[in-house]
N, C-alpha and C. Protein backbone atom coordinates (compact mmCIF):
# COMPACT_ATOMS: atom_id res chain seq x y z
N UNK A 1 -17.24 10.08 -36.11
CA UNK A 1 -17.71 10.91 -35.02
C UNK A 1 -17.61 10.16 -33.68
N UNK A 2 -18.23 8.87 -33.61
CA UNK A 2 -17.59 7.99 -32.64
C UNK A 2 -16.05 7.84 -32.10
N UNK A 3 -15.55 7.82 -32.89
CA UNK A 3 -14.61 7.58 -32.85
C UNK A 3 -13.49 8.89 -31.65
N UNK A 4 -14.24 9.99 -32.16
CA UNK A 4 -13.65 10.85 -31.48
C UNK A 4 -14.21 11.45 -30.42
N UNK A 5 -15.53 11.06 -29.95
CA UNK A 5 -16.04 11.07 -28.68
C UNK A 5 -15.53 10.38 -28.03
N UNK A 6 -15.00 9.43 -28.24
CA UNK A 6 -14.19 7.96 -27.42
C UNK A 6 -13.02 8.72 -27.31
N UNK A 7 -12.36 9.25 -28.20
CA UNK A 7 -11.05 9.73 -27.90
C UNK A 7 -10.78 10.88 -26.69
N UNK A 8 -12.22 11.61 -27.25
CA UNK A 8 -11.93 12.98 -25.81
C UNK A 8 -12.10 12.19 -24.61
N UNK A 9 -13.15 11.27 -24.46
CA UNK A 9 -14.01 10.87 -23.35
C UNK A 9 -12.50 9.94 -22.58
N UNK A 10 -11.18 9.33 -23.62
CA UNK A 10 -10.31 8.86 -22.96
C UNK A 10 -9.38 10.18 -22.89
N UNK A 11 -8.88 10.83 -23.30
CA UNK A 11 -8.35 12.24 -23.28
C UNK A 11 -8.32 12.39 -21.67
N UNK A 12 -10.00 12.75 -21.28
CA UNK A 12 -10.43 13.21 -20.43
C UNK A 12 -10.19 12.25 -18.91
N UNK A 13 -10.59 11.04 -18.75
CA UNK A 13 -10.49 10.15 -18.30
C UNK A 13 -8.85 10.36 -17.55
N UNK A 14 -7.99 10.15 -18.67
CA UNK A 14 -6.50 9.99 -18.79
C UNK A 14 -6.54 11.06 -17.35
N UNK A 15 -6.60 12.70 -17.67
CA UNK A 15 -5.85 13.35 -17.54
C UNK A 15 -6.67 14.13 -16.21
N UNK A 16 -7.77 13.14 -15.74
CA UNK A 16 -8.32 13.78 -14.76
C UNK A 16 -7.54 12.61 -14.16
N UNK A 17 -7.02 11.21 -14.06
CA UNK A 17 -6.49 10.43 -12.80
C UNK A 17 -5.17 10.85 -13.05
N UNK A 18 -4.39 11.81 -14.01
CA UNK A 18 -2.99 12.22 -13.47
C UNK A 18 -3.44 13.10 -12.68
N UNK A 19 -4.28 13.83 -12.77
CA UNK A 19 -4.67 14.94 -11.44
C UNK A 19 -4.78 14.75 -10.28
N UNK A 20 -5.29 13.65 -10.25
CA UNK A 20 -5.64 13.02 -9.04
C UNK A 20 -4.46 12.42 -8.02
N UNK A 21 -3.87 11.70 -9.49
CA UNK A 21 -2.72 11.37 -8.75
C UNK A 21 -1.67 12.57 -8.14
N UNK A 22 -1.33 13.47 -8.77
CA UNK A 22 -0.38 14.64 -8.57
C UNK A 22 -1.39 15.32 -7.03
N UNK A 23 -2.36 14.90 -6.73
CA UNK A 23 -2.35 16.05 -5.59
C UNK A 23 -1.59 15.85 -4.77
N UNK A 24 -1.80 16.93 -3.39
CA UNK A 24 -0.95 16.62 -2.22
C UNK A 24 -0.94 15.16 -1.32
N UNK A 25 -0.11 14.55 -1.07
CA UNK A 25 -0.06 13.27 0.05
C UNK A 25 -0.92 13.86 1.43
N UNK A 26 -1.52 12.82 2.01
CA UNK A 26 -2.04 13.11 3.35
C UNK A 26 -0.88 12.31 4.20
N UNK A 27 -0.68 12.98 5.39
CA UNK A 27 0.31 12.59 6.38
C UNK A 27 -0.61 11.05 7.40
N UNK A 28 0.28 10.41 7.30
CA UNK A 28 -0.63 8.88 8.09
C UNK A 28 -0.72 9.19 9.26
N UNK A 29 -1.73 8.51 9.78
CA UNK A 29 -2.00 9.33 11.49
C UNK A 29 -0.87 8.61 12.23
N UNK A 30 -0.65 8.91 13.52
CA UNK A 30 -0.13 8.35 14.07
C UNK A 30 0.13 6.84 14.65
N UNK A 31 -1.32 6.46 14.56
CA UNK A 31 -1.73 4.66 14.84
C UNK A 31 -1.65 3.95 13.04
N UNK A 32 -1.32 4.60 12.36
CA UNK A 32 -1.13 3.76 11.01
C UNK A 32 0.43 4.10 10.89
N UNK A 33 1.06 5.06 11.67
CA UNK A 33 3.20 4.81 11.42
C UNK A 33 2.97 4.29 12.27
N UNK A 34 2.48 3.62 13.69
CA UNK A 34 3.21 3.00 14.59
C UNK A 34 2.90 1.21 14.16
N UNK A 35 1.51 1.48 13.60
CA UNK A 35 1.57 0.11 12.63
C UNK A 35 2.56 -0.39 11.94
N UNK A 36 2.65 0.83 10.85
CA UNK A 36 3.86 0.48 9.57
C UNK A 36 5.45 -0.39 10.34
N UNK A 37 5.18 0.87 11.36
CA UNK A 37 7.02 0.52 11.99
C UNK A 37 6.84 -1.16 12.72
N UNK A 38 5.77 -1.44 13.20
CA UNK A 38 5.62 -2.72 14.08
C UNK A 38 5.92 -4.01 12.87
N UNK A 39 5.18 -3.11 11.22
CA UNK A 39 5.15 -4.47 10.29
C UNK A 39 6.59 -4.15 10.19
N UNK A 40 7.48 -3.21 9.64
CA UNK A 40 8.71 -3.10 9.22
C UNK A 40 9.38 -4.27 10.30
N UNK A 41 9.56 -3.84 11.58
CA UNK A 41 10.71 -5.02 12.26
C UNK A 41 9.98 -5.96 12.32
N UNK A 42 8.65 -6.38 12.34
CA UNK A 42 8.43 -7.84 12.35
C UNK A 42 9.10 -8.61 11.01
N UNK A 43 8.70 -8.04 9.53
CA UNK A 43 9.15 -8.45 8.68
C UNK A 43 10.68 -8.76 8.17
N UNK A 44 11.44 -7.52 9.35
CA UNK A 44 12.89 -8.01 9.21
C UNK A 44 13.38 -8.91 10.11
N UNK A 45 12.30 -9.20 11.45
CA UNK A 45 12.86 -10.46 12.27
C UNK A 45 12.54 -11.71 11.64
N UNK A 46 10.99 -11.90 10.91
CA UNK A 46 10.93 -13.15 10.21
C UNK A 46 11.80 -13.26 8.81
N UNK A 47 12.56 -12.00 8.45
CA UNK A 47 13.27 -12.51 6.55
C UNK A 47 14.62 -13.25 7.98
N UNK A 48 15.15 -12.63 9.09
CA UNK A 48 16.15 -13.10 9.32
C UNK A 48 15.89 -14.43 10.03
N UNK A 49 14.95 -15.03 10.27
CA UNK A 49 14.73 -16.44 10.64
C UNK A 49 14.25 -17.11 9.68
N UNK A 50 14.30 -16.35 8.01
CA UNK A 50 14.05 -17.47 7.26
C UNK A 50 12.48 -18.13 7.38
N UNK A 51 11.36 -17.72 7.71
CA UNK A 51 10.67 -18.07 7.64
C UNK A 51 9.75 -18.17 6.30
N UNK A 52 8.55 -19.11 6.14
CA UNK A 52 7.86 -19.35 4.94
C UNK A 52 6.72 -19.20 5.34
N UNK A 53 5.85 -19.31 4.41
CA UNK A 53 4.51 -19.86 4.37
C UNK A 53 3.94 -19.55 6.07
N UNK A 54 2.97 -20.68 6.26
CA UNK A 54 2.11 -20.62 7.43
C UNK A 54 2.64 -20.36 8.68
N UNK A 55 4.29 -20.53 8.89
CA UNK A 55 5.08 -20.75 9.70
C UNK A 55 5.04 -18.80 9.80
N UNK A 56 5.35 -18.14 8.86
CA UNK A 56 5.55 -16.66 8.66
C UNK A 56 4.63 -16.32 8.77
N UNK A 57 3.27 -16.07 8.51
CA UNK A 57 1.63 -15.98 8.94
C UNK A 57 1.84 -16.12 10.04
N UNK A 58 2.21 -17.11 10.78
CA UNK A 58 1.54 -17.29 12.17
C UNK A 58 2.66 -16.32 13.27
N UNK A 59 3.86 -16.26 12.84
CA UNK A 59 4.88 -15.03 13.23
C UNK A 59 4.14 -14.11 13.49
N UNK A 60 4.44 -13.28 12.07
CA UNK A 60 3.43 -12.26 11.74
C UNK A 60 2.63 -11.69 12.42
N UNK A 61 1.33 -12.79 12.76
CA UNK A 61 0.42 -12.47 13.36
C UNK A 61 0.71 -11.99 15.19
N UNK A 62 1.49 -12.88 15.59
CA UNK A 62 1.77 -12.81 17.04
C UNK A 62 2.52 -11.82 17.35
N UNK A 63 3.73 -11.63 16.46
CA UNK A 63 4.55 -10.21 16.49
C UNK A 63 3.80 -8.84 16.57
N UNK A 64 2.76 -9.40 15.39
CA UNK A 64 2.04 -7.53 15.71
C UNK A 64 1.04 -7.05 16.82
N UNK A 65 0.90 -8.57 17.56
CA UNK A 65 0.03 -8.84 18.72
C UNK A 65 0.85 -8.27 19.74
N UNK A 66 1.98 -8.62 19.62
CA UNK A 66 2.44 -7.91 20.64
C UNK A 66 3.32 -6.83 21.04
N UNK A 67 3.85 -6.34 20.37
CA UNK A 67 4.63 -5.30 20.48
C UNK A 67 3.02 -3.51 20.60
């Protein structure tokens, strides 16, 4: 009997986070794409200088400071 309370109770579980997952997307506001786009070219100016570690952090950081 256990056994199959556990089973619905994962059944259930399962098939309420595909639900969840399948709903509609929310559209990102406008100050979270102009974010995204600022990380996108920062991240393709530091892969093209080859940067690492703390050296890429500290890029990173100043790039999104300023643009």
């Amino acid at each position: 009997m256990q056994k199959m309370i556990g089973l619905v109770a994962l059944g259930l579980a399962l098939s309420l986070g595909a639900a969840q997952a399948a709903g509609p997307k929310e559209k990102a506001s406008p100050a979270a794409a102009g974010q995204q786009s600022r990380m996108k070219d920062c991240n393709a100016e530091a892969r093209s200088k080859a940067l690492k570690g703390d050296e890429r952090k500290a890029f990173m950081s100043e790039c999104l400071k300023k643009k």
